[in-house]
Structure formats: C-alpha cells, structure tokens
N, C-alpha and C. Protein backbone atom coordinates (compact mmCIF):
# COMPACT_ATOMS: atom_id res chain seq x y z
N UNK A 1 34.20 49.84 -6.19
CA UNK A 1 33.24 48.96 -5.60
C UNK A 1 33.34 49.07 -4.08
N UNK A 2 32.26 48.94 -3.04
CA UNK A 2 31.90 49.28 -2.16
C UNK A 2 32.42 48.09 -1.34
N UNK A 3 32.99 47.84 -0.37
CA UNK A 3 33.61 46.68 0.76
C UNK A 3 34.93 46.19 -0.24
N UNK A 4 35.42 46.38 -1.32
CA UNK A 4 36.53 45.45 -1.72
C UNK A 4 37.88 46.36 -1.49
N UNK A 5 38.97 46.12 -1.02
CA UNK A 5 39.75 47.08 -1.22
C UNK A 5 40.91 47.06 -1.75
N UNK A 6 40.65 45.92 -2.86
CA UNK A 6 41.53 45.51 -3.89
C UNK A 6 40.89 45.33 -4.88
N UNK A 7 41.48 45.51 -6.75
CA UNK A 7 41.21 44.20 -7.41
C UNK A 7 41.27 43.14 -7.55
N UNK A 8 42.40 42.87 -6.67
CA UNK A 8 42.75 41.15 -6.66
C UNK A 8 41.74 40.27 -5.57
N UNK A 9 40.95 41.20 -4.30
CA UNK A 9 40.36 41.10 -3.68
C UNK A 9 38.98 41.12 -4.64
N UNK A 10 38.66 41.67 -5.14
CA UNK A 10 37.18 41.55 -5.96
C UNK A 10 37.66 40.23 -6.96
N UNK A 11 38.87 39.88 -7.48
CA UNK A 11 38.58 38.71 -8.12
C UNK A 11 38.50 37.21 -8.08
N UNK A 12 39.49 37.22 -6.52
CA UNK A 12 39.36 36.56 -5.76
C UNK A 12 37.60 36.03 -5.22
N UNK A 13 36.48 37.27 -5.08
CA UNK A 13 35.54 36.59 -4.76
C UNK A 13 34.80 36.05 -5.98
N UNK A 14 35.15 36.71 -6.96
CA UNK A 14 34.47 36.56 -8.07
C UNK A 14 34.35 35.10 -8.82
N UNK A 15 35.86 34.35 -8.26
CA UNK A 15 36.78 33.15 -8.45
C UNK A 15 35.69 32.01 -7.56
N UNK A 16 35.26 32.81 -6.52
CA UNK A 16 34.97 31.40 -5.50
C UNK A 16 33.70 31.57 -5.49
N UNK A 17 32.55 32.45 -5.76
CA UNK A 17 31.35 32.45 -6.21
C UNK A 17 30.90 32.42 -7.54
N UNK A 18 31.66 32.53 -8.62
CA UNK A 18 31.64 32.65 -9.79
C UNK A 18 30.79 33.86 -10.20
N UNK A 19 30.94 33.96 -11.36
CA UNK A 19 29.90 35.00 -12.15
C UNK A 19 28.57 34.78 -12.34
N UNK A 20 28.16 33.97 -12.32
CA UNK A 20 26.41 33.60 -12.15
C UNK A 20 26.49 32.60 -10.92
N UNK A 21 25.20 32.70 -10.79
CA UNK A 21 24.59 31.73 -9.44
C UNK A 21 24.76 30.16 -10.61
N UNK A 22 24.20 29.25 -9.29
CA UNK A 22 24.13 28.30 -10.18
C UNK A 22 23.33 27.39 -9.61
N UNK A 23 22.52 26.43 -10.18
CA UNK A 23 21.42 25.62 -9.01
C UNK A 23 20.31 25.95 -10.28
N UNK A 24 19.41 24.57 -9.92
CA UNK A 24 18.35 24.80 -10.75
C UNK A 24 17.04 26.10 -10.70
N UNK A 25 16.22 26.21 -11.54
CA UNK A 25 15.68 27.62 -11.22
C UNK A 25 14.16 26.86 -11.09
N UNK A 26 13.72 27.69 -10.71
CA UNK A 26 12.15 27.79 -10.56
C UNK A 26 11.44 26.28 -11.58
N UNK A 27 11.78 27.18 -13.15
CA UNK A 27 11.11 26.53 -14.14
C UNK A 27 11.62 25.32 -14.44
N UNK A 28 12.98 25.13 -14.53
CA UNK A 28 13.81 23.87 -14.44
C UNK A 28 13.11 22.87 -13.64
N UNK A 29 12.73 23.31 -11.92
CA UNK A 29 12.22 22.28 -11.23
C UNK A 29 11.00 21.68 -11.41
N UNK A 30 10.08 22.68 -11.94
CA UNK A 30 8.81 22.47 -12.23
C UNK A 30 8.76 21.16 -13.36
N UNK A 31 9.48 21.57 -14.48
CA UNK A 31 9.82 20.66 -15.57
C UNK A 31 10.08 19.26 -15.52
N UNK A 32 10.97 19.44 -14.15
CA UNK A 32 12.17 18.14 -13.64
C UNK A 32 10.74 17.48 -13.31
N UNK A 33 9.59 17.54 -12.21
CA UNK A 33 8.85 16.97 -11.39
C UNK A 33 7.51 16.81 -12.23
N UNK A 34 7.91 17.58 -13.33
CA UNK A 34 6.53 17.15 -14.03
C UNK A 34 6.54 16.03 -15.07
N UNK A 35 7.94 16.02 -15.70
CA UNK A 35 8.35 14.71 -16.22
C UNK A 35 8.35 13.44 -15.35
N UNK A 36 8.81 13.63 -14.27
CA UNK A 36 8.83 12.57 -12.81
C UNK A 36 7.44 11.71 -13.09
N UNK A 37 6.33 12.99 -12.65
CA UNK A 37 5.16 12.46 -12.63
C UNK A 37 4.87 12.09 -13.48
N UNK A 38 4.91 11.98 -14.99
CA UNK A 38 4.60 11.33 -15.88
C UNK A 38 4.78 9.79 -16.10
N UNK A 39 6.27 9.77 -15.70
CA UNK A 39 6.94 8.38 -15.61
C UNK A 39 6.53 7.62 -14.50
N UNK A 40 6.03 8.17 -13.39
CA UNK A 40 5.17 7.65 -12.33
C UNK A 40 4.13 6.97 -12.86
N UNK A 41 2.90 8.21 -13.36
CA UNK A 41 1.61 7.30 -14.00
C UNK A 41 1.86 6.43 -14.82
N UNK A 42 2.45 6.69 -15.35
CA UNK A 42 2.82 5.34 -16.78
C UNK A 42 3.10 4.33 -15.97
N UNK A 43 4.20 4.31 -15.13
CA UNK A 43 4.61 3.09 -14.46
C UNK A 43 3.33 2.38 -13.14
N UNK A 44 2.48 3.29 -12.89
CA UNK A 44 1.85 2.73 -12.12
C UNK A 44 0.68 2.00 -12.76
N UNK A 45 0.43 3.00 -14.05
CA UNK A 45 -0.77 1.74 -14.98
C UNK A 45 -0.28 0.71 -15.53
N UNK A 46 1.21 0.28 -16.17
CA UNK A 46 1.69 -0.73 -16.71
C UNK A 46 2.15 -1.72 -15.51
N UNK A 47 2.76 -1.39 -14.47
CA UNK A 47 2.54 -2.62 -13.71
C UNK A 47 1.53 -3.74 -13.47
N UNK A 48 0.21 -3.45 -13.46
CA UNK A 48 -1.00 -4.52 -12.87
C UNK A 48 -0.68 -5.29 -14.14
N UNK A 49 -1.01 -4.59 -15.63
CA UNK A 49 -0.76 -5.80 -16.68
C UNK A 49 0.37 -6.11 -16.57
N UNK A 50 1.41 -5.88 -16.53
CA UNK A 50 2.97 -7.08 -16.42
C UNK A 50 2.52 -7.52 -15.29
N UNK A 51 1.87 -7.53 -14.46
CA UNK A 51 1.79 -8.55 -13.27
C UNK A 51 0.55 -9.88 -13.74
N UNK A 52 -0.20 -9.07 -14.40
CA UNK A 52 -1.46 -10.54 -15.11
C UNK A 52 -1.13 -11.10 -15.91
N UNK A 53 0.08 -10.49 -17.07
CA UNK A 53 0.84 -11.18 -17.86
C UNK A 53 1.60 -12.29 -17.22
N UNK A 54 2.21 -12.24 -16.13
CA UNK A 54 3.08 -13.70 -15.50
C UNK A 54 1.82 -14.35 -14.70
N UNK A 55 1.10 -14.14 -14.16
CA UNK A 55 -0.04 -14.69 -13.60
C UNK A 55 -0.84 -15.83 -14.83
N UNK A 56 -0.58 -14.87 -16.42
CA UNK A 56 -1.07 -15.99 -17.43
C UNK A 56 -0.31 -17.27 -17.90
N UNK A 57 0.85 -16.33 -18.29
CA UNK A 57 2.04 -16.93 -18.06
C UNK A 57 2.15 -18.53 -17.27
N UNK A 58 2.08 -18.39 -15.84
CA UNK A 58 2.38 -19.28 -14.64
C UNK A 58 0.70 -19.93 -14.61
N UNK A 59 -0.29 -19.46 -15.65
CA UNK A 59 -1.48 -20.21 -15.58
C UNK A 59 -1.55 -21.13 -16.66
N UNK A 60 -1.25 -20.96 -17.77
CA UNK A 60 -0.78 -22.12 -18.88
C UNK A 60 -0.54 -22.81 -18.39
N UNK A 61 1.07 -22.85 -17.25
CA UNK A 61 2.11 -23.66 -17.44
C UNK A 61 1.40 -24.70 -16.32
N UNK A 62 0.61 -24.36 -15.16
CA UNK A 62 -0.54 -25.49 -14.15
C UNK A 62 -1.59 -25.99 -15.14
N UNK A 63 -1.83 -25.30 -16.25
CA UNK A 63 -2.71 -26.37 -16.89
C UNK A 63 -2.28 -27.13 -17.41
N UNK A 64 -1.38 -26.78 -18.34
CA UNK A 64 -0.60 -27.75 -18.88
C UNK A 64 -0.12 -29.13 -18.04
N UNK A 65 0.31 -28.78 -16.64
CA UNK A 65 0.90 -29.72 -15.52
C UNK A 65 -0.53 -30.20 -15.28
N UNK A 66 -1.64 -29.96 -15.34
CA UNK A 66 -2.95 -30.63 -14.98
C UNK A 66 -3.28 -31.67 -16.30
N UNK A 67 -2.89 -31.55 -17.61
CA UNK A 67 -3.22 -32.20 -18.11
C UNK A 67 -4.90 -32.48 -19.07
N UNK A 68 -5.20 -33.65 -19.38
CA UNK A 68 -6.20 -34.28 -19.39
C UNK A 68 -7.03 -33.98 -20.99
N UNK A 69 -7.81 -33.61 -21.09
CA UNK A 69 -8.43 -33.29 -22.40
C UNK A 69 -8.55 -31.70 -22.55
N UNK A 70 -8.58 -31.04 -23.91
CA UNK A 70 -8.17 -29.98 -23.99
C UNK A 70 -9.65 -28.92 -23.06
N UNK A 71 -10.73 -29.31 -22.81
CA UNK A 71 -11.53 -28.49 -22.28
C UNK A 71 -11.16 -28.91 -20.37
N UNK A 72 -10.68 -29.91 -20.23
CA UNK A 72 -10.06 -29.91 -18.86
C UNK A 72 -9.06 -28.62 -18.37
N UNK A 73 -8.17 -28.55 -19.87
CA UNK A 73 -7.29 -27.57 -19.47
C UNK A 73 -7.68 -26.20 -19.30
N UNK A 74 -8.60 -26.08 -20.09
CA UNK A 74 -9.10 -24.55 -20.09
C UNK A 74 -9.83 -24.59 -18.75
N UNK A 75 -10.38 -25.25 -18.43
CA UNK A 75 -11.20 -25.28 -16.91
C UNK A 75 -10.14 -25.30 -15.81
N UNK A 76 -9.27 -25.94 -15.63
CA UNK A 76 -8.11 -25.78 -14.91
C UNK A 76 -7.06 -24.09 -15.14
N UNK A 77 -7.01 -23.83 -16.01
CA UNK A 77 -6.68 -22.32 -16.39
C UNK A 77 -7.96 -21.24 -16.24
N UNK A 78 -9.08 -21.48 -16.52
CA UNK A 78 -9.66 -20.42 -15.97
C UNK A 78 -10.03 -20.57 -14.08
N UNK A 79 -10.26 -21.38 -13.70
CA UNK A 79 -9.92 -21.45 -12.38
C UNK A 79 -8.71 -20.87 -11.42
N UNK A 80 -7.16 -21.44 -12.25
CA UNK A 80 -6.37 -20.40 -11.91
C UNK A 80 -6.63 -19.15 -11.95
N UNK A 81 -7.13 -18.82 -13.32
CA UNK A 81 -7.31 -16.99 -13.71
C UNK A 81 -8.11 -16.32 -12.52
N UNK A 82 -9.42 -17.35 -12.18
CA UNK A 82 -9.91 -16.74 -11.19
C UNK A 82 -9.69 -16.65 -10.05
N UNK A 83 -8.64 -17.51 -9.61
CA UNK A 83 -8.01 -16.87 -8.27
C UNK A 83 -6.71 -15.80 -8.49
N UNK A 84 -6.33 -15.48 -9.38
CA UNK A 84 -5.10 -14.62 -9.51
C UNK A 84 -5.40 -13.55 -10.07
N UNK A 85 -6.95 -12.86 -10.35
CA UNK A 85 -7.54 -11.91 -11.05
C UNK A 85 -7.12 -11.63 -12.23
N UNK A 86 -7.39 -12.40 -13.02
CA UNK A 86 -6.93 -11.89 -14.49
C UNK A 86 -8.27 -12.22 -15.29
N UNK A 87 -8.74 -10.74 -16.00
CA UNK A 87 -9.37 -10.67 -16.84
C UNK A 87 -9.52 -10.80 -18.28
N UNK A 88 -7.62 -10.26 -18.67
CA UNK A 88 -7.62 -10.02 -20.24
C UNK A 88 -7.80 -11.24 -21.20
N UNK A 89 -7.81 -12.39 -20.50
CA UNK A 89 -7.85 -14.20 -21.13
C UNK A 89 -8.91 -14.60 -20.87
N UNK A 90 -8.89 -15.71 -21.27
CA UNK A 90 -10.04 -17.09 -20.76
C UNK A 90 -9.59 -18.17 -21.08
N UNK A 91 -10.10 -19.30 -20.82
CA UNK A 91 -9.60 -20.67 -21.16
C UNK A 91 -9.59 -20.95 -22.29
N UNK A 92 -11.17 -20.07 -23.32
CA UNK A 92 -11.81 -20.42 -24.50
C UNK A 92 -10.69 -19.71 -25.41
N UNK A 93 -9.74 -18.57 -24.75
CA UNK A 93 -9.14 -18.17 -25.58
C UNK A 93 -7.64 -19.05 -26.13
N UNK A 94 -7.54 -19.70 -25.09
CA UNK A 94 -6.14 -20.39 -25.22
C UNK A 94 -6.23 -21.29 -26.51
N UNK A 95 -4.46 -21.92 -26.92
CA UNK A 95 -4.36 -22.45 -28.30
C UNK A 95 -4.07 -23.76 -27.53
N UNK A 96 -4.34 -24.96 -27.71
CA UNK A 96 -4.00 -25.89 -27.85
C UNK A 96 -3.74 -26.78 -28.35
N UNK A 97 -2.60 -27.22 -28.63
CA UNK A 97 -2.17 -28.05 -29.79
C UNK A 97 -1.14 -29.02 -29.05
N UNK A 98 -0.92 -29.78 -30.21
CA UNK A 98 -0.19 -31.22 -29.86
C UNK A 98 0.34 -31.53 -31.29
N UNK A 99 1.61 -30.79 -31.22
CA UNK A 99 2.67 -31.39 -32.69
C UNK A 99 3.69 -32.27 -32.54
N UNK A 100 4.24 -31.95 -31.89
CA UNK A 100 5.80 -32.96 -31.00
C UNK A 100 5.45 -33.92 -30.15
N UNK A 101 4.32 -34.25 -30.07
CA UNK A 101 3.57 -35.32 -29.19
C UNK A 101 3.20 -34.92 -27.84
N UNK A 102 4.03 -34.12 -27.29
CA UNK A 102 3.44 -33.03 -26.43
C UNK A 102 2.99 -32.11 -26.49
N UNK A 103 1.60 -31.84 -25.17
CA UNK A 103 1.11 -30.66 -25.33
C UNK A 103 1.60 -29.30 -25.18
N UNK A 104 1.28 -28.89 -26.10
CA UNK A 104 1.42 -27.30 -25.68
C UNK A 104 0.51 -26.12 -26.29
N UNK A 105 0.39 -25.27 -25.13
CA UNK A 105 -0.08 -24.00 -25.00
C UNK A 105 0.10 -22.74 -25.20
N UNK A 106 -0.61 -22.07 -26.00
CA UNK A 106 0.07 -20.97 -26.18
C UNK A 106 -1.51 -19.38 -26.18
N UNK A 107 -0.95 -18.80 -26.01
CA UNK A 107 -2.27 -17.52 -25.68
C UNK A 107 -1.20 -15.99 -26.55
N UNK A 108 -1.93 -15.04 -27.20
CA UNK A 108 -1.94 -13.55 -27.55
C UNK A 108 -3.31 -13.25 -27.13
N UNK A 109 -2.92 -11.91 -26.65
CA UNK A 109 -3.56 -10.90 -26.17
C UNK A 109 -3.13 -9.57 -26.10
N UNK A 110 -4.15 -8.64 -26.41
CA UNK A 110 -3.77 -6.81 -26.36
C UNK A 110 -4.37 -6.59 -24.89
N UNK A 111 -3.56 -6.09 -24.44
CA UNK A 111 -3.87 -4.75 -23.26
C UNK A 111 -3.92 -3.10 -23.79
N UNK A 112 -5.04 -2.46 -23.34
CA UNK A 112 -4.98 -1.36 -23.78
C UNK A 112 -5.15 -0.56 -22.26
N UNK A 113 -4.26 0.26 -21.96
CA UNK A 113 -4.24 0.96 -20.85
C UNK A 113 -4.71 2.48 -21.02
N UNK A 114 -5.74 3.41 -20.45
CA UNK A 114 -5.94 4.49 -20.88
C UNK A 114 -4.59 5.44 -19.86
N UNK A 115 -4.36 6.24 -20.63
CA UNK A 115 -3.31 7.37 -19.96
C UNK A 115 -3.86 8.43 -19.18
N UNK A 116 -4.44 9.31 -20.83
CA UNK A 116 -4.90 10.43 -20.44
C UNK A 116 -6.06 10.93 -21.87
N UNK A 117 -7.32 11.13 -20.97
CA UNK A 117 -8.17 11.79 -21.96
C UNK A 117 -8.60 10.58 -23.25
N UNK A 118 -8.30 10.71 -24.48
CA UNK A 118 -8.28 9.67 -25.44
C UNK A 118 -7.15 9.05 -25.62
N UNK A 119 -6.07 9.20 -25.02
CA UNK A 119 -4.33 8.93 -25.23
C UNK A 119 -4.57 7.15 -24.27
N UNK A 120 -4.23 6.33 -25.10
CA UNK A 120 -3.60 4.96 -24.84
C UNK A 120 -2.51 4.44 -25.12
N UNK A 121 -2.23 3.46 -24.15
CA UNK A 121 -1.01 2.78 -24.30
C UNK A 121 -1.92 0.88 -24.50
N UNK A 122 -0.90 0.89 -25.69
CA UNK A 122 -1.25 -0.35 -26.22
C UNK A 122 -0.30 -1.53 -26.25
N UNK A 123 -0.02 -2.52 -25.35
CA UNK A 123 0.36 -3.49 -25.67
C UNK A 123 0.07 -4.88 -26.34
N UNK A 124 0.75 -5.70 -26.54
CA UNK A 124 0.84 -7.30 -26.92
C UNK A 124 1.59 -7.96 -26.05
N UNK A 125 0.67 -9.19 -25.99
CA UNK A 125 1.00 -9.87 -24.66
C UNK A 125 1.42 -10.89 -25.54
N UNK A 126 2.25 -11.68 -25.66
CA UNK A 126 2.10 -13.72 -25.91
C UNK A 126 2.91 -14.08 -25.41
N UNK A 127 2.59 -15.73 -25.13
CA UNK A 127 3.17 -16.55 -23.99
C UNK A 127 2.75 -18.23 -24.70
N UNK A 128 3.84 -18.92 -24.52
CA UNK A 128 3.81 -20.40 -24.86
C UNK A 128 4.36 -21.10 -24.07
N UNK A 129 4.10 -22.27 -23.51
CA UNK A 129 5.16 -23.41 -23.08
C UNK A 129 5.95 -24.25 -24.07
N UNK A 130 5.62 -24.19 -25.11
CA UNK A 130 6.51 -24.47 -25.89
C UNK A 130 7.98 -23.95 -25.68
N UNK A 131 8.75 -24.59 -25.39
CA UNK A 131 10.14 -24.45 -25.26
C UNK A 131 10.88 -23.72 -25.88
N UNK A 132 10.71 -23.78 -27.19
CA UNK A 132 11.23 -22.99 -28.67
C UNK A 132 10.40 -22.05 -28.77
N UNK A 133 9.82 -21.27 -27.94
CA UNK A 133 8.47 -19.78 -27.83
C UNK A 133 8.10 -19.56 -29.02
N UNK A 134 8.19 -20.60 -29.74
CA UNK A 134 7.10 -20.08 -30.85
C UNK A 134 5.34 -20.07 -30.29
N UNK A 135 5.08 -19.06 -30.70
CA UNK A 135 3.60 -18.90 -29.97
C UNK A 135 2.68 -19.51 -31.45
N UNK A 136 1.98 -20.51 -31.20
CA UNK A 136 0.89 -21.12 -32.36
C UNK A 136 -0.11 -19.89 -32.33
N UNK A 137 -0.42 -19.55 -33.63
CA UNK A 137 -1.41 -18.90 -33.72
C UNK A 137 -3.12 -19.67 -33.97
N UNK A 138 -4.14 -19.20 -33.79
CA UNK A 138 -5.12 -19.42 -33.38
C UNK A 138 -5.98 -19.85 -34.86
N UNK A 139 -6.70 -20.75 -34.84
CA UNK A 139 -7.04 -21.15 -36.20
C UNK A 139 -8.26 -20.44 -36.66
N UNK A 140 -8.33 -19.54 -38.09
CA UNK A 140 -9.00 -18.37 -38.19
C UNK A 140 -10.64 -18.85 -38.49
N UNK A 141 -10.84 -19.85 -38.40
CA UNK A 141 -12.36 -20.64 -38.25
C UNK A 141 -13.10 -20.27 -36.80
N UNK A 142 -12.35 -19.69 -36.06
CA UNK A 142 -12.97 -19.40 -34.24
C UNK A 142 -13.15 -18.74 -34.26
C-alpha cells in the first residue's frame, strides 16, 4: 500500500477511521425529513381542533356559571362560541339536564380533519361539567 510503511501503521489508521464511513446517507436523510414533515402537517391540522375543543370545554362551563333557563344557556354558550371561533357546536347542540339537582352540561362532537387527497383524520370530542365526566347522551327524539 502506497504512503503506509508499516502494517501496524495501516492498522492503526484503519482503527481510528474504521472500515466504513459512517454518518447518515443521502436516502436516510431524505426519509428522516420526510417523516418530520409528516408529523408537522398532522400536528399543525390537529392543533386548531384541540384548541376549539377547550374553547367548548371553557364555554359550557360560563354557561353553566350564567345559569337561568335551559335556552338562556345555550344563548350564553353560543355567544361565547362566537367570540372564541368555534364552529363544530352550537347551543342547540348541547345536553342539558338536571339529575342531582344541579345543572349540568354536557356536548359530543366529531371533528373530521382532511390530511391528504381523500385520507382523514377523525376524531371525538366530549366534554361535561359534571364532575363524575359522565357525558349524558342526547335524547334520540332530536
């Protein structure tokens, strides 16, 4: 071999550079950044709904604190909704009931987020003030 003028000298470099290179390659990186971006879009369409989800969330819980007759409350909750932009509810959708002598509120809802092309992401939303989160379901006459 050409510049070594030992074997112990050729194994010596062989020792401290090793036998292959090492570091990611071309296709590796491509891979690495294309998964990245995936987990990006996903995360950037599922944020706005987890953010209208506590916005519904924290809109129950002022109606509820508003009180009064059950179409008061929905008017007091869609008023919130409309200053905190939330579309996926309405007032008309909310449950209201009164078992424990207090009121409480409770809402389900689907979010459907498009991804890509025909590909969706589908969630379920529910939310109660009920203490014990049992969410009342909606009486199938509506």
């Amino acid at each position: 071999m050409a510049g070594y003028t030992s074997l112990k000298e050729k194994q010596m470099v062989s020792y401290v550079f090793g036998k292959y290179q090492r570091g990611v390659s071309l296709t590796g990186l491509i891979l690495v950044l294309a998964i990245m971006g995936f987990i990006a879009i996903i995360a950037m369409k599922t944020v706005p709904a987890y953010a209208e989800y506590s916005a519904v969330k924290d809109g129950i819980a002022v109606a509820k604190e508003a009180g009064g007759t059950v179409r008061e409350m929905q008017l007091s909750f869609d008023k919130n909704a409309d200053i905190n932009n939330v579309d996926a509810i309405k007032g008309r959708d909310l449950v209201i009931s009164k078992e424990t002598g207090e009121t409480e509120i409770s809402f389900e809802y689907e979010k459907r987020i498009p991804l890509v092309s025909n590909v969706s992401l589908l969630i379920d939303f529910a939310g109660t003030t009920d203490k014990s989160g049992a969410v009342a379901q909606k009486p199938a006459n509506e």
